[in-house]
C-alpha atoms as a PDB file:
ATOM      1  CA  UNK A   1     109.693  13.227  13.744  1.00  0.00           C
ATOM      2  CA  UNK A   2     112.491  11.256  13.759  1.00  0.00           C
ATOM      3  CA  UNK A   3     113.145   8.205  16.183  1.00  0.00           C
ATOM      4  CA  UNK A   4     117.011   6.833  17.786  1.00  0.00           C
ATOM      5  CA  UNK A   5     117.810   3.331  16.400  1.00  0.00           C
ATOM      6  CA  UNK A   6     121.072   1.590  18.438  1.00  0.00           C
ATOM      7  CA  UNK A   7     122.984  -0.856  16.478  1.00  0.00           C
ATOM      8  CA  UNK A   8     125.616  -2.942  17.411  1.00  0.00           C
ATOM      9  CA  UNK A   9     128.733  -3.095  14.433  1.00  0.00           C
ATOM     10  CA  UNK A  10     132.096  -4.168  14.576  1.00  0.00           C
ATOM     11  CA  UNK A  11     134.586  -0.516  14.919  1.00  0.00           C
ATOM     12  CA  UNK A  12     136.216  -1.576  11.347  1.00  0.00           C
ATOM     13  CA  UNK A  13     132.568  -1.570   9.782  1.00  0.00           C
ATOM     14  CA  UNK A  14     131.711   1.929  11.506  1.00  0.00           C
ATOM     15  CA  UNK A  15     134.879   3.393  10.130  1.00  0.00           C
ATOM     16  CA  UNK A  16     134.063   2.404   6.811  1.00  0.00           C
ATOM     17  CA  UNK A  17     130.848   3.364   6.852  1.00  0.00           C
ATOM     18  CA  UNK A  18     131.840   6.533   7.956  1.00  0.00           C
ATOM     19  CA  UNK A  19     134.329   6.712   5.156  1.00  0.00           C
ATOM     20  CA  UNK A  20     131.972   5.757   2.466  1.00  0.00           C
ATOM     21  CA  UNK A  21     129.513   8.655   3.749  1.00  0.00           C
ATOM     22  CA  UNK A  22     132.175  11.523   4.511  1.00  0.00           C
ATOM     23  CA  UNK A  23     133.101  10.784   0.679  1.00  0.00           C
ATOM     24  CA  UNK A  24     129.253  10.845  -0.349  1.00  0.00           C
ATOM     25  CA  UNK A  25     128.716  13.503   1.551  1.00  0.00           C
ATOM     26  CA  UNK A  26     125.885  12.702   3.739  1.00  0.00           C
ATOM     27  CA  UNK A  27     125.896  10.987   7.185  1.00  0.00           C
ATOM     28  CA  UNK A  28     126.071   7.337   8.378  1.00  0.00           C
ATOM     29  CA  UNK A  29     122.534   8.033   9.500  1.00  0.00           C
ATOM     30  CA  UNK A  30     121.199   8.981   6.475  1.00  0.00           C
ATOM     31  CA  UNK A  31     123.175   5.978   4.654  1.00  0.00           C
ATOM     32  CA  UNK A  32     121.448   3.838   6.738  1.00  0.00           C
ATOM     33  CA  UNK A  33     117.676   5.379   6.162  1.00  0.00           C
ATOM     34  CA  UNK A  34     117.977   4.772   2.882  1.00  0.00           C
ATOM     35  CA  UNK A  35     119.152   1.349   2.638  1.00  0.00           C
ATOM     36  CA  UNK A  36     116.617   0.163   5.526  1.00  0.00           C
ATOM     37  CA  UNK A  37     113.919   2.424   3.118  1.00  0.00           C
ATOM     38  CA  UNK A  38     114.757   0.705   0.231  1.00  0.00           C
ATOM     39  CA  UNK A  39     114.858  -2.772   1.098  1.00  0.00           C
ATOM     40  CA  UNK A  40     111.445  -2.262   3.391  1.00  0.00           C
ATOM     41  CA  UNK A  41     109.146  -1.030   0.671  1.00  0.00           C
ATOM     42  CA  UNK A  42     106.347  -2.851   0.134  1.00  0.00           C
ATOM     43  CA  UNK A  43     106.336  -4.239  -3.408  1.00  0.00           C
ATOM     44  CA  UNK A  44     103.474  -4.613  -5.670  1.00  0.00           C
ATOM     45  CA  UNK A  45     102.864  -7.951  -8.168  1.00  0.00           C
ATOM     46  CA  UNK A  46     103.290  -5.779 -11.019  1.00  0.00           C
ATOM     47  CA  UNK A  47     105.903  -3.363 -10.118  1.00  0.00           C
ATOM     48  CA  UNK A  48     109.606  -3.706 -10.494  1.00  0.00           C
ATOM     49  CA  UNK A  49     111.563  -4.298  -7.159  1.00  0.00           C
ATOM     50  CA  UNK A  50     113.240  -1.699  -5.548  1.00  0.00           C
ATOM     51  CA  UNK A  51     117.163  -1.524  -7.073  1.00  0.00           C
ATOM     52  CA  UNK A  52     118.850  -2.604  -3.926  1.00  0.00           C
ATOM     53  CA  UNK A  53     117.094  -6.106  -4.258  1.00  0.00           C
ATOM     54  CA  UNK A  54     117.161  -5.924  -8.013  1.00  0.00           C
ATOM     55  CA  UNK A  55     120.926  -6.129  -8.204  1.00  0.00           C
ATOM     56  CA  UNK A  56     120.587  -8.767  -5.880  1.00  0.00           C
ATOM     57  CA  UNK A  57     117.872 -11.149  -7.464  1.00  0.00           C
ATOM     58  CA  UNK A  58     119.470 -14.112  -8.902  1.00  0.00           C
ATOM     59  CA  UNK A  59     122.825 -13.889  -7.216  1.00  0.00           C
ATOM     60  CA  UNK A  60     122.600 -16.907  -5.275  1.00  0.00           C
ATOM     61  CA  UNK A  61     121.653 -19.051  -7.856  1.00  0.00           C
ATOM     62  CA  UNK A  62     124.270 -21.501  -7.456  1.00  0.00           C
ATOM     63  CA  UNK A  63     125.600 -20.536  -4.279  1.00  0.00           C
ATOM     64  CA  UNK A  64     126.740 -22.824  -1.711  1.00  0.00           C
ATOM     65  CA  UNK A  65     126.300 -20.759   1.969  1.00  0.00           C
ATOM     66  CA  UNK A  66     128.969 -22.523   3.248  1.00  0.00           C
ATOM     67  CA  UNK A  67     131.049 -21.041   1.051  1.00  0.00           C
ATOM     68  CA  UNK A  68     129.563 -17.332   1.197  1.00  0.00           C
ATOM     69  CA  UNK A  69     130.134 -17.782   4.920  1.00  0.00           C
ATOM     70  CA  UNK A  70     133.586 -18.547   4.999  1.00  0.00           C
ATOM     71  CA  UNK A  71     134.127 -15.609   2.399  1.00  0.00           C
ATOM     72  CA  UNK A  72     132.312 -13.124   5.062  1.00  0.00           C
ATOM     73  CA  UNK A  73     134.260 -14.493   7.759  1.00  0.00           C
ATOM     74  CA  UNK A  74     137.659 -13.880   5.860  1.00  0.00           C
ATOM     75  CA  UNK A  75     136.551 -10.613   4.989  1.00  0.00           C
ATOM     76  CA  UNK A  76     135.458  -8.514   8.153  1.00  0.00           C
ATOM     77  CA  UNK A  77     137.342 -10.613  10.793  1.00  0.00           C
END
């Protein structure tokens, strides 16, 4: 059983999306189940994480958010 999700995104982040999964071949919907699976699995002590958050561990080290902010700012508005 599956169950409607509404999201609000900005039209030039649909059309990418949409993009990204038309060259993938799958749909947005199924892009999206799999991220929201991947970074909502539970995680034990001793197990690795799950990719998505292992290419992200340790990339904001040194980060100022300030700075991250501005960058997303530039970059989808």
């Amino acid at each position: 059983m599956q169950t409607k999700l509404t999201l609000s995104v900005t039209p030039s982040v649909v059309s990418r999306a949409k993009r990204y999964a038309k060259q993938q071949g799958i749909s947005v919907s199924q892009m999206v189940e799999v991220y929201l699976s991947s970074v909502t699995q539970s995680v034990d002590p001793g197990q690795d994480h799950p990719p998505v958050l292992r290419s992200l561990l340790g990339s904001l080290k040194k980060a100022d958010p300030k700075d991250y902010r501005t960058h997303l700012v530039k970059k989808y508005l």
